[in-house]
C-alpha atoms as a PDB file:
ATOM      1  CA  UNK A   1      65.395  -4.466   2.566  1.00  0.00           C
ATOM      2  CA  UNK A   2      62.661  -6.951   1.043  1.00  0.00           C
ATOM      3  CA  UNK A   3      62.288 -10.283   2.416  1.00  0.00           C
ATOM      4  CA  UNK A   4      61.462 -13.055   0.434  1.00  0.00           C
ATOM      5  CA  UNK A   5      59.023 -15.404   0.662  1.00  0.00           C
ATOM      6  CA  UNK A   6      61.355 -17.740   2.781  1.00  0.00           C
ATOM      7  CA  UNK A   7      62.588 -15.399   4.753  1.00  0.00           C
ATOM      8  CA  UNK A   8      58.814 -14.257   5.874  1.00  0.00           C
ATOM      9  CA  UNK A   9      57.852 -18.133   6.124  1.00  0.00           C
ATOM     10  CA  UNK A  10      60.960 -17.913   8.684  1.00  0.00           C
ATOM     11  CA  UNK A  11      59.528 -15.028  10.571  1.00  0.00           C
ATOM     12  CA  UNK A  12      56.433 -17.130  11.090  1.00  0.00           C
ATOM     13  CA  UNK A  13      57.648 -20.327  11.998  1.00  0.00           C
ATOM     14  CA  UNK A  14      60.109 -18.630  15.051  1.00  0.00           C
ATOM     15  CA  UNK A  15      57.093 -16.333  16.057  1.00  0.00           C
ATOM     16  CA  UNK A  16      54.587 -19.533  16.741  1.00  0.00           C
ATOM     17  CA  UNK A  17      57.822 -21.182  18.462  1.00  0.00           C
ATOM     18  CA  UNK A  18      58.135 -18.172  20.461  1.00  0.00           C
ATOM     19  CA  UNK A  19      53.848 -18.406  20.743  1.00  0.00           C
ATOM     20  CA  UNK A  20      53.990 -21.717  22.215  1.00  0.00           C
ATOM     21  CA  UNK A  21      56.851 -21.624  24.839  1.00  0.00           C
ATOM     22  CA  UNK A  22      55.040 -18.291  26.396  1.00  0.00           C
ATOM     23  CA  UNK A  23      51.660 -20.569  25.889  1.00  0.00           C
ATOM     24  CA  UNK A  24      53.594 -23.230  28.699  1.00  0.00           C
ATOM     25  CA  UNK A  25      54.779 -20.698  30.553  1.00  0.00           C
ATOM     26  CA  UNK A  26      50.849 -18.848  31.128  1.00  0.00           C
ATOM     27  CA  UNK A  27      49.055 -22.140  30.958  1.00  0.00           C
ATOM     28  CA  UNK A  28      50.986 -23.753  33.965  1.00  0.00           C
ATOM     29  CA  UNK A  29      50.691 -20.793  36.333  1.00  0.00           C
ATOM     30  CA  UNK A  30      47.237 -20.573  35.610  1.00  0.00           C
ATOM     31  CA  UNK A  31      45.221 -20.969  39.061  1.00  0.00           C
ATOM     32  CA  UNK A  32      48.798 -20.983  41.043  1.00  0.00           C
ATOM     33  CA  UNK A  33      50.238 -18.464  43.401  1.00  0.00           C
ATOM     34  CA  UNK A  34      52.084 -16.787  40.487  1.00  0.00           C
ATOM     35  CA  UNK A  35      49.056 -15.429  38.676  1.00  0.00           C
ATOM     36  CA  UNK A  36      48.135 -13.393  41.838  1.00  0.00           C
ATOM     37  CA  UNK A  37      51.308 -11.263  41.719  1.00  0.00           C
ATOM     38  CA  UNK A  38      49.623  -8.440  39.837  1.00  0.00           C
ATOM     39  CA  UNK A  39      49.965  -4.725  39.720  1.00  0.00           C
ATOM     40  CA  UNK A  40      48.005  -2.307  38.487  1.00  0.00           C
ATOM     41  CA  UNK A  41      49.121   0.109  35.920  1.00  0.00           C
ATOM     42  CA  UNK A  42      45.891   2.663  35.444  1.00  0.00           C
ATOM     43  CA  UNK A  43      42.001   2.500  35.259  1.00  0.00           C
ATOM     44  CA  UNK A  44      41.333  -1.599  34.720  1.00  0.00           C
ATOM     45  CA  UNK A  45      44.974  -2.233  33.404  1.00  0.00           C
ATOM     46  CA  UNK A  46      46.811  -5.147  35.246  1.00  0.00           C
ATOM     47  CA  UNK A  47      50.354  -6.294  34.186  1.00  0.00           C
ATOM     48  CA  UNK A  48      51.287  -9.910  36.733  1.00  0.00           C
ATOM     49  CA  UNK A  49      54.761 -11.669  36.804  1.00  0.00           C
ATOM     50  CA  UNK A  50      53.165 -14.319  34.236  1.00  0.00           C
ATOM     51  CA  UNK A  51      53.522 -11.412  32.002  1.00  0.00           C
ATOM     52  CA  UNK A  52      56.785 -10.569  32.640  1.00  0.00           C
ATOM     53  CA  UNK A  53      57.991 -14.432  32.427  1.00  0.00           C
ATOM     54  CA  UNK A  54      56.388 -15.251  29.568  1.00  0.00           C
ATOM     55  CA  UNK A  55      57.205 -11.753  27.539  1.00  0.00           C
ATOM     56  CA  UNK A  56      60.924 -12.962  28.835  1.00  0.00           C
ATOM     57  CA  UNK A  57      60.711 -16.001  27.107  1.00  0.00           C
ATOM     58  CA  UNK A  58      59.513 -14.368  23.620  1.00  0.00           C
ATOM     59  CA  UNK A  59      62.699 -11.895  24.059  1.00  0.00           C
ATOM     60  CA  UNK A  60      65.360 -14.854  24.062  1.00  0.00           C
ATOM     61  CA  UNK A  61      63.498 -16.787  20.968  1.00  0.00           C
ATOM     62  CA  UNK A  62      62.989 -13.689  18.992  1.00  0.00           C
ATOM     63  CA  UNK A  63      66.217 -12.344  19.828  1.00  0.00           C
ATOM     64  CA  UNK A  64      68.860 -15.344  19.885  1.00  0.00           C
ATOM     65  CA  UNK A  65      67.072 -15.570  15.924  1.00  0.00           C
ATOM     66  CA  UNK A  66      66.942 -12.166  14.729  1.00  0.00           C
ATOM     67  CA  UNK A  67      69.615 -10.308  16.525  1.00  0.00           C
ATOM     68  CA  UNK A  68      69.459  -7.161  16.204  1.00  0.00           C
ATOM     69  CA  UNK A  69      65.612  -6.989  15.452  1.00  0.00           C
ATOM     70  CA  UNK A  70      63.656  -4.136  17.397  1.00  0.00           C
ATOM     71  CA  UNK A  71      60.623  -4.648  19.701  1.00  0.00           C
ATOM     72  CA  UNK A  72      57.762  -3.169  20.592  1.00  0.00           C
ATOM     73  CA  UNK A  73      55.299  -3.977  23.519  1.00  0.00           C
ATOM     74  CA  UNK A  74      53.383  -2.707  26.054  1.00  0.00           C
ATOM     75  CA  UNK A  75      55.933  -3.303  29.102  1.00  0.00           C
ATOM     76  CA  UNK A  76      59.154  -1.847  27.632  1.00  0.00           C
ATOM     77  CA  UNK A  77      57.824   0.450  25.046  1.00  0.00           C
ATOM     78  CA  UNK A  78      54.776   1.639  25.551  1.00  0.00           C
ATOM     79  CA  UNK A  79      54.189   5.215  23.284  1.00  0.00           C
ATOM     80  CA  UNK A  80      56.345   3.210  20.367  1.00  0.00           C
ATOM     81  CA  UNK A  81      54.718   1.795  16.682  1.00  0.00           C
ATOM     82  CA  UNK A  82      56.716  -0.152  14.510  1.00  0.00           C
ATOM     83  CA  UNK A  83      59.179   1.644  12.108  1.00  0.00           C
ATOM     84  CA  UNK A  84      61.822   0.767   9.741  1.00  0.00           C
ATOM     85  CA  UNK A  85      63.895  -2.487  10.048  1.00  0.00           C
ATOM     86  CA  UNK A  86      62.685  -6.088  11.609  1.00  0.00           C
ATOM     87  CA  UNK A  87      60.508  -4.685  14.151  1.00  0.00           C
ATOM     88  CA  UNK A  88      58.656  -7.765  16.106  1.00  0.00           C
ATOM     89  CA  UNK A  89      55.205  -6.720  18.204  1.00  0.00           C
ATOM     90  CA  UNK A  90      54.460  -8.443  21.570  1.00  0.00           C
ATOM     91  CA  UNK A  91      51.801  -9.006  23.433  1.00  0.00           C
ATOM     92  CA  UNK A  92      52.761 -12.079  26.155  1.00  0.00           C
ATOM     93  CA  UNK A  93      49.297 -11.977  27.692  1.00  0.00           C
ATOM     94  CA  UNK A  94      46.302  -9.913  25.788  1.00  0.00           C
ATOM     95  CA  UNK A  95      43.421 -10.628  27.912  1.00  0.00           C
ATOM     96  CA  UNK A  96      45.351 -10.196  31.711  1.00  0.00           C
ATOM     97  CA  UNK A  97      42.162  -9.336  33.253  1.00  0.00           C
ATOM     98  CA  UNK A  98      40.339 -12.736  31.937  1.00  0.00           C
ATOM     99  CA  UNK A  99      43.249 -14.196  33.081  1.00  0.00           C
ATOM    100  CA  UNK A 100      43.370 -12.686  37.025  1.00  0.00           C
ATOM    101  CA  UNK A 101      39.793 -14.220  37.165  1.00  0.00           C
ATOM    102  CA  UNK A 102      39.745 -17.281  35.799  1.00  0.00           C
ATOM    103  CA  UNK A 103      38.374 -16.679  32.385  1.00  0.00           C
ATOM    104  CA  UNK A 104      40.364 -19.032  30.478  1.00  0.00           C
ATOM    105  CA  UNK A 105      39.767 -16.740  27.404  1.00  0.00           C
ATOM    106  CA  UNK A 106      43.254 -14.784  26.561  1.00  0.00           C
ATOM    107  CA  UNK A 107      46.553 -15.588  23.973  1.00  0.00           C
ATOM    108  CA  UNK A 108      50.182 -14.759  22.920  1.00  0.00           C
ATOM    109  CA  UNK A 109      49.972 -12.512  20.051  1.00  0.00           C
ATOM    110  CA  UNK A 110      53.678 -11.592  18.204  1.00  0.00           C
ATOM    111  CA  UNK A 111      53.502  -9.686  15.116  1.00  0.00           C
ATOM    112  CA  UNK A 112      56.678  -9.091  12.663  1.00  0.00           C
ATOM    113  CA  UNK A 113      57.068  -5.962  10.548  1.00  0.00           C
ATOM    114  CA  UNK A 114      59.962  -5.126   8.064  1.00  0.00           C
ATOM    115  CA  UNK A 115      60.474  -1.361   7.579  1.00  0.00           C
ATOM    116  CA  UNK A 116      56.706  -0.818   8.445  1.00  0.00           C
ATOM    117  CA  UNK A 117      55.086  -3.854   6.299  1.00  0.00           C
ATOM    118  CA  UNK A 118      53.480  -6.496   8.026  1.00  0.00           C
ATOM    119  CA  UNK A 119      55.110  -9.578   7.046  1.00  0.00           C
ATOM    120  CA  UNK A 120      54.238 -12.383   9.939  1.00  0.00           C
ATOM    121  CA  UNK A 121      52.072 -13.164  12.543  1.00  0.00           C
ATOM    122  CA  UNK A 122      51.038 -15.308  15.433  1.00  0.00           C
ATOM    123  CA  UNK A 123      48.030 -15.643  17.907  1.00  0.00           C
ATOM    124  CA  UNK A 124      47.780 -18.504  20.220  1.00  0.00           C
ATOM    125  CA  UNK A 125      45.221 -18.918  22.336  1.00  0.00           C
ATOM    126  CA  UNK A 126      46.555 -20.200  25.366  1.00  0.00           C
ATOM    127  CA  UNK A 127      43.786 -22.907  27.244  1.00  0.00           C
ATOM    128  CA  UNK A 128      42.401 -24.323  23.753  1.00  0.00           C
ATOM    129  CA  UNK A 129      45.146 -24.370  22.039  1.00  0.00           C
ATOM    130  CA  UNK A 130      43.930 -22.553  19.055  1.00  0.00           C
ATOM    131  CA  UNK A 131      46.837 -21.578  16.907  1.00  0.00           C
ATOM    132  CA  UNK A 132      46.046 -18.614  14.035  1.00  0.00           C
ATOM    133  CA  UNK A 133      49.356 -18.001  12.090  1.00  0.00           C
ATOM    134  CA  UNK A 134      50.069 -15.408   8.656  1.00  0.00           C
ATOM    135  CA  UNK A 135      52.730 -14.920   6.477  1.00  0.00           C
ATOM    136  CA  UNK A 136      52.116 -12.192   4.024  1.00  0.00           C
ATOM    137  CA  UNK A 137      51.633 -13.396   0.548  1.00  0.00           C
ATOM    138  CA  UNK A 138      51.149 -16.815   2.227  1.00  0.00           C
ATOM    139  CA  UNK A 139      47.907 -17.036   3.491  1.00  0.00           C
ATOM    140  CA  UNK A 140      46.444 -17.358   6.919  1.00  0.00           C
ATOM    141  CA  UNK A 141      45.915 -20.664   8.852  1.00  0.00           C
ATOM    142  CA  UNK A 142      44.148 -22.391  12.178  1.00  0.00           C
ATOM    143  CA  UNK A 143      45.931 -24.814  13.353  1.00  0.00           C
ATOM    144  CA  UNK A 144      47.326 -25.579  10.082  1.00  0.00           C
ATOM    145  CA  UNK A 145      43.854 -25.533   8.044  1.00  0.00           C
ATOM    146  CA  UNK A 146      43.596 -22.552   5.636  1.00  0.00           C
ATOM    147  CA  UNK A 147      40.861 -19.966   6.694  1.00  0.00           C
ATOM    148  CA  UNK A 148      38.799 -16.885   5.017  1.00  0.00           C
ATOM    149  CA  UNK A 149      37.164 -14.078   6.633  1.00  0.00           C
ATOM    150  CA  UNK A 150      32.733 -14.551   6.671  1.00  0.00           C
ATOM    151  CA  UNK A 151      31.660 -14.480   3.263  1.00  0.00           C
ATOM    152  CA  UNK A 152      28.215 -13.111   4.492  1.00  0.00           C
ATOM    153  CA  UNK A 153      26.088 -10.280   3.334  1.00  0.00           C
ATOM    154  CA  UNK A 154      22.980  -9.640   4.991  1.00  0.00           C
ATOM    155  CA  UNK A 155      23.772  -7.521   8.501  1.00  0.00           C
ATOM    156  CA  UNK A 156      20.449  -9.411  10.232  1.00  0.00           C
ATOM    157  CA  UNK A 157      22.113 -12.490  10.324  1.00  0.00           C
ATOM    158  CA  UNK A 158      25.746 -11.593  11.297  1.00  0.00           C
ATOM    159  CA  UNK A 159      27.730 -11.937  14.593  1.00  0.00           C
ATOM    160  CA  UNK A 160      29.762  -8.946  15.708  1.00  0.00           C
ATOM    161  CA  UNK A 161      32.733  -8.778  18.050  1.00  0.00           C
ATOM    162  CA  UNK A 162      33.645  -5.658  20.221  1.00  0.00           C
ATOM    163  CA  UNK A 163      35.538  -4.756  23.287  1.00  0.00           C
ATOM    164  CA  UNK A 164      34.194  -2.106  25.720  1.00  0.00           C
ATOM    165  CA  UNK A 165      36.806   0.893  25.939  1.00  0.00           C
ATOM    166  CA  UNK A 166      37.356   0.496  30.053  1.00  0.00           C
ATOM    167  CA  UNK A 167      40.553   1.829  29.854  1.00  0.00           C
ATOM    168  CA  UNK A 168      39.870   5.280  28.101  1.00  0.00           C
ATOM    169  CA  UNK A 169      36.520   6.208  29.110  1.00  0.00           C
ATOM    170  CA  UNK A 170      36.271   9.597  27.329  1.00  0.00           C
ATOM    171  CA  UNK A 171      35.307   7.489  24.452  1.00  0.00           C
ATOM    172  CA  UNK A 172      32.580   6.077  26.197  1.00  0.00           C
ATOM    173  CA  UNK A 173      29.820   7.988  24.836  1.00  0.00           C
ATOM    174  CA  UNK A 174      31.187   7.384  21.066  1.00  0.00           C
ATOM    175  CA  UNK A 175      31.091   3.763  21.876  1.00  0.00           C
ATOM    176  CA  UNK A 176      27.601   3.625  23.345  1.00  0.00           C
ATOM    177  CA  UNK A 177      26.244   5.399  20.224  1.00  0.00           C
ATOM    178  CA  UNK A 178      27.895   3.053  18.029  1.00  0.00           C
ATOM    179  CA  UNK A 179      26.866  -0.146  19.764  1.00  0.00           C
ATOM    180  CA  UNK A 180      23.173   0.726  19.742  1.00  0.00           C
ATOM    181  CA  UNK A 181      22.903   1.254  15.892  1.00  0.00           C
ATOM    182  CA  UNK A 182      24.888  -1.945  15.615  1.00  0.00           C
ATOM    183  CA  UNK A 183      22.662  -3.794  17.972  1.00  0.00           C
ATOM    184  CA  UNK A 184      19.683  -3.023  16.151  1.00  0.00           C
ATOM    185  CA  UNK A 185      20.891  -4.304  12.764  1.00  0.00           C
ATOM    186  CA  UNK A 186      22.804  -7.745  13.617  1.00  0.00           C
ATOM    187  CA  UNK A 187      21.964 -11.065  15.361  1.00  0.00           C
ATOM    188  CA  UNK A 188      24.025 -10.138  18.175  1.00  0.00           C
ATOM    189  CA  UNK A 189      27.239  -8.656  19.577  1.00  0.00           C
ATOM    190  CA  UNK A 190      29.902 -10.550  21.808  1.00  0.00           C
ATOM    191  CA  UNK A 191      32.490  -9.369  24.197  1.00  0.00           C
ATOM    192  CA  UNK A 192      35.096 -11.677  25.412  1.00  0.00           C
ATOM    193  CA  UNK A 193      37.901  -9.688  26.376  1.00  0.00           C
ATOM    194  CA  UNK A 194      40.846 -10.400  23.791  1.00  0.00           C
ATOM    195  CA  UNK A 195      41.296  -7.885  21.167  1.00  0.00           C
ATOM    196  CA  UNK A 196      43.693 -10.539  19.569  1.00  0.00           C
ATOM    197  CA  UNK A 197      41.130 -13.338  20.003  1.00  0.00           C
ATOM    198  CA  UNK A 198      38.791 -11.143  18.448  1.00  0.00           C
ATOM    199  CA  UNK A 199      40.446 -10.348  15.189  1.00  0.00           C
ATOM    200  CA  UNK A 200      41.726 -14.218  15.119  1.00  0.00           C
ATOM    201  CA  UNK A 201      38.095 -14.734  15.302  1.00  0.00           C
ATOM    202  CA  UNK A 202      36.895 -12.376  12.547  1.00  0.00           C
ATOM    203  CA  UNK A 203      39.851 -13.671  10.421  1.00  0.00           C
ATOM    204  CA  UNK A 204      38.348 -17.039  10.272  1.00  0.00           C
ATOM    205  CA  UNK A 205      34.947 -16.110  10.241  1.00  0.00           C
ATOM    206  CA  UNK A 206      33.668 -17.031  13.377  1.00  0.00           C
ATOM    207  CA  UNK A 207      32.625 -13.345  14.016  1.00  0.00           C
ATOM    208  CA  UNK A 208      31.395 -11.467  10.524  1.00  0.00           C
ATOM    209  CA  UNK A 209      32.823  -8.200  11.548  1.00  0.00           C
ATOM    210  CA  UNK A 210      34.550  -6.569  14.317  1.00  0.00           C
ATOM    211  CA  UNK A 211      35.355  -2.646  16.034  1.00  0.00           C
ATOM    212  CA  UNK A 212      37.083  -1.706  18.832  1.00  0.00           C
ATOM    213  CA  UNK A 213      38.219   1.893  20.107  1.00  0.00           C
ATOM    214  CA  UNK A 214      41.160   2.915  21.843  1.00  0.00           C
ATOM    215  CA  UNK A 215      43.681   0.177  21.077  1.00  0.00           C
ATOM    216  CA  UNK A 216      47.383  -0.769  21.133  1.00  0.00           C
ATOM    217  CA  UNK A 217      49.809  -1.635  18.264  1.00  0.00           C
ATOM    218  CA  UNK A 218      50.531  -5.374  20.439  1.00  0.00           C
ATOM    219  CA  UNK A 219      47.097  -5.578  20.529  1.00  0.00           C
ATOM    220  CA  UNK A 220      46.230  -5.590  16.440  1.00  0.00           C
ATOM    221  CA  UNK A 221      49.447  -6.444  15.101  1.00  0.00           C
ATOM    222  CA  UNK A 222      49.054 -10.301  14.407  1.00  0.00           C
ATOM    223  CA  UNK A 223      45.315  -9.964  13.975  1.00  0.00           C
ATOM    224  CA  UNK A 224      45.539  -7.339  11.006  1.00  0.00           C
ATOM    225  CA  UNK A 225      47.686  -9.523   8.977  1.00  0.00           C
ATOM    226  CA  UNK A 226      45.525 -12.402   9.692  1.00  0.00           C
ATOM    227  CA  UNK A 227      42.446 -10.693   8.102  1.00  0.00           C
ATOM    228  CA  UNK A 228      44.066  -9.844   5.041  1.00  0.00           C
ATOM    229  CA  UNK A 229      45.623 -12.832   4.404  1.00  0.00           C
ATOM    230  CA  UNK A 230      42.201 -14.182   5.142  1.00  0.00           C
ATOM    231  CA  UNK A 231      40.776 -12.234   2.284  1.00  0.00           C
ATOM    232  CA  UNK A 232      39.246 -10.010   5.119  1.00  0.00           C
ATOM    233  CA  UNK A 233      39.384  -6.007   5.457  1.00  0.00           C
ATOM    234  CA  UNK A 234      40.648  -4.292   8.442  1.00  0.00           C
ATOM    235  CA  UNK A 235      40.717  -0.067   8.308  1.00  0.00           C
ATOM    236  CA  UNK A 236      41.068   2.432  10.869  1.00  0.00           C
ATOM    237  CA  UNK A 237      37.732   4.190  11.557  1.00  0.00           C
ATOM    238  CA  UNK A 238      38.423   6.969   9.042  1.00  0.00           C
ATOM    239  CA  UNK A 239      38.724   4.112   6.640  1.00  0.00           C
ATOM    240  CA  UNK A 240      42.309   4.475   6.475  1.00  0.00           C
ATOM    241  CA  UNK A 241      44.548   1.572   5.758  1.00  0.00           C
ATOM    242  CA  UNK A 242      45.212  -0.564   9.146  1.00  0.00           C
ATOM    243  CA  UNK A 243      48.563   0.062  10.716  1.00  0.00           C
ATOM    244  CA  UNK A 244      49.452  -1.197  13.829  1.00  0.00           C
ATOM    245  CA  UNK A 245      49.147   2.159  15.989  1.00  0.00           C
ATOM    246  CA  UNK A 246      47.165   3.177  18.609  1.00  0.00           C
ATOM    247  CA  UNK A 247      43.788   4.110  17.669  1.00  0.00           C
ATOM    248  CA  UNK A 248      39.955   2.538  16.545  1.00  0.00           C
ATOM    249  CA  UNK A 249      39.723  -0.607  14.689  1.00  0.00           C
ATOM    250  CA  UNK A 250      36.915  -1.773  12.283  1.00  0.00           C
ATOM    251  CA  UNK A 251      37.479  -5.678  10.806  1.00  0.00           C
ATOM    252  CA  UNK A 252      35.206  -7.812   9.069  1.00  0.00           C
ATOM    253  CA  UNK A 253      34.589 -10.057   5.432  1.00  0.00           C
ATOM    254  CA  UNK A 254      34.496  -8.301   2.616  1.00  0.00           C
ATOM    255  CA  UNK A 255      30.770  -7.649   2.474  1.00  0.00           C
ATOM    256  CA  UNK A 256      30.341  -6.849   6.207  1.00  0.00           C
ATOM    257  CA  UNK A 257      32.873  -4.672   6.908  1.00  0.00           C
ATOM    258  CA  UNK A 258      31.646  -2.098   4.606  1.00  0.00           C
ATOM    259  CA  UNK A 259      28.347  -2.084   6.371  1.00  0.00           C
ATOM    260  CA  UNK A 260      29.690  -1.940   9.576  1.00  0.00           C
ATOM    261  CA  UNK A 261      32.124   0.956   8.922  1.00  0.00           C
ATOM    262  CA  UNK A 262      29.832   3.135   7.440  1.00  0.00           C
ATOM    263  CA  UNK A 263      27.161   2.196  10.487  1.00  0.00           C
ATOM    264  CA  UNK A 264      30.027   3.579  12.855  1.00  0.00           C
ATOM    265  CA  UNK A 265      31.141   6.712  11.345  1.00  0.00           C
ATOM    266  CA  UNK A 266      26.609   7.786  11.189  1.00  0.00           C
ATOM    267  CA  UNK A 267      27.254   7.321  15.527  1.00  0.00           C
ATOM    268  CA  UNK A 268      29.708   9.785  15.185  1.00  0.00           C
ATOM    269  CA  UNK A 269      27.074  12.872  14.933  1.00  0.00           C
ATOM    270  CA  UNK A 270      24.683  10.942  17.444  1.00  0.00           C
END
């Protein structure tokens, strides 16, 4: 089933609703009691009861609206990718381990998908505020205000995003490789711990490009629609098509990513 254009402005609008009430719900146990009921779930991967609350809260929007839609996060379905039907793609808290410590530097991401098709998206980030929406065919926004991926061309002046893969360190060696040819040929590289935040951040240009390895479908889903309908390119790091899956990531404007995709794949060989 195709969804119009109303329909996917719909999708939007009750996935930034849903955004916002998690937002409340993260923001006011920030520094309390709450955020130090944590667990650990493998190497450097921490779910806490904020999680839980706030993914709770997402559920009943998402699901009091689109009965009968399917979901897919890390908490209740975590080897799943989106398939056919109204599929919706949570993540209540990316960033949990800024969170645990302080770093007010994470977000609510919810992505929509219709039979595999990314049709809507939200990223809030939580402490500023921030809100990056999409609806495909629409266009992508900040707070409202239209934005485009970086226009720019030349690699020595560009700003690069990344995440470190701490969770899967077998692809540590890959990484390393990668991040010294790509820190020889930029004006720098940040890490702030938010895949979501990251490709919010490419989308509107803030970063030029973007690549991270070993990631989730909550993690991208949101972000890849923003960077399209940002006029942006997002691939795989074959140079596939970008489908929220689990796998490497490589983002950036139209220029840059290019560049950086084909400076990845020569650190493959060493």
């Amino acid at each position: 089933m195709t969804l119009d254009a109303g329909e996917r402005s719909r999708l939007t609008r009750v996935a930034v609703d849903a955004a916002v009430g998690a937002a409340d719900i993260i923001r006011k146990a920030a520094g309390s009691s709450a955020a130090l009921l944590w667990e650990s779930k493998g190497t450097a991967d921490f779910v806490t009861e904020v999680d839980r609350n706030a993914e709770e809260h997402i559920l009943s929007v998402l699901t009091r609206e689109f009965p009968g839609a399917a979901f897919i996060g890390e908490e209740f379905s975590p080897a799943a990718v989106p398939g056919s039907g109204l599929t919706f793609v949570i993540d209540p808290l990316d960033g949990t381990t800024n969170f645990l410590h302080g770093f007010p530097h994470y977000a609510v991401s919810i992505g929509a998908s219709q039979d595999g098709e990314l049709l809507a998206g939200a990223i809030l980030n939580v402490q500023t505020r921030e809100l990056f929406a999409a609806t495909a065919g629409g266009g992508a926004t900040l707070n409202g205000e239209t934005i485009r991926a970086s226009q720019e061309t030349d690699p020595q002046r560009s700003l690069i995003g990344t995440g470190f893969p701490f969770k899967q360190v077998e692809h540590l060696p890959l990484f390393l490789r990668q991040f010294e040819r790509v820190t020889r040929s930029t004006a720098g590289i940040r890490r702030a711990g938010s895949a979501a935040l990251d490709l919010a951040d490419t989308a509107c240009g803030r970063f030029d490009a973007f690549w991270e390895l070993g990631l989730a479908p909550w993690d991208v889903a949101a972000g890849l629609l923003l960077i399209r309908e940002a006029g942006g390119i997002v691939t795989h790091l074959d140079g596939s098509p970008a489908a929220p899956a689990f796998g490497a990531y490589v983002a950036g404007g139209p220029a840059m990513h290019p560049w950086l995709l084909e400076t990845l794949r020569a650190a493959e060989n060493g």
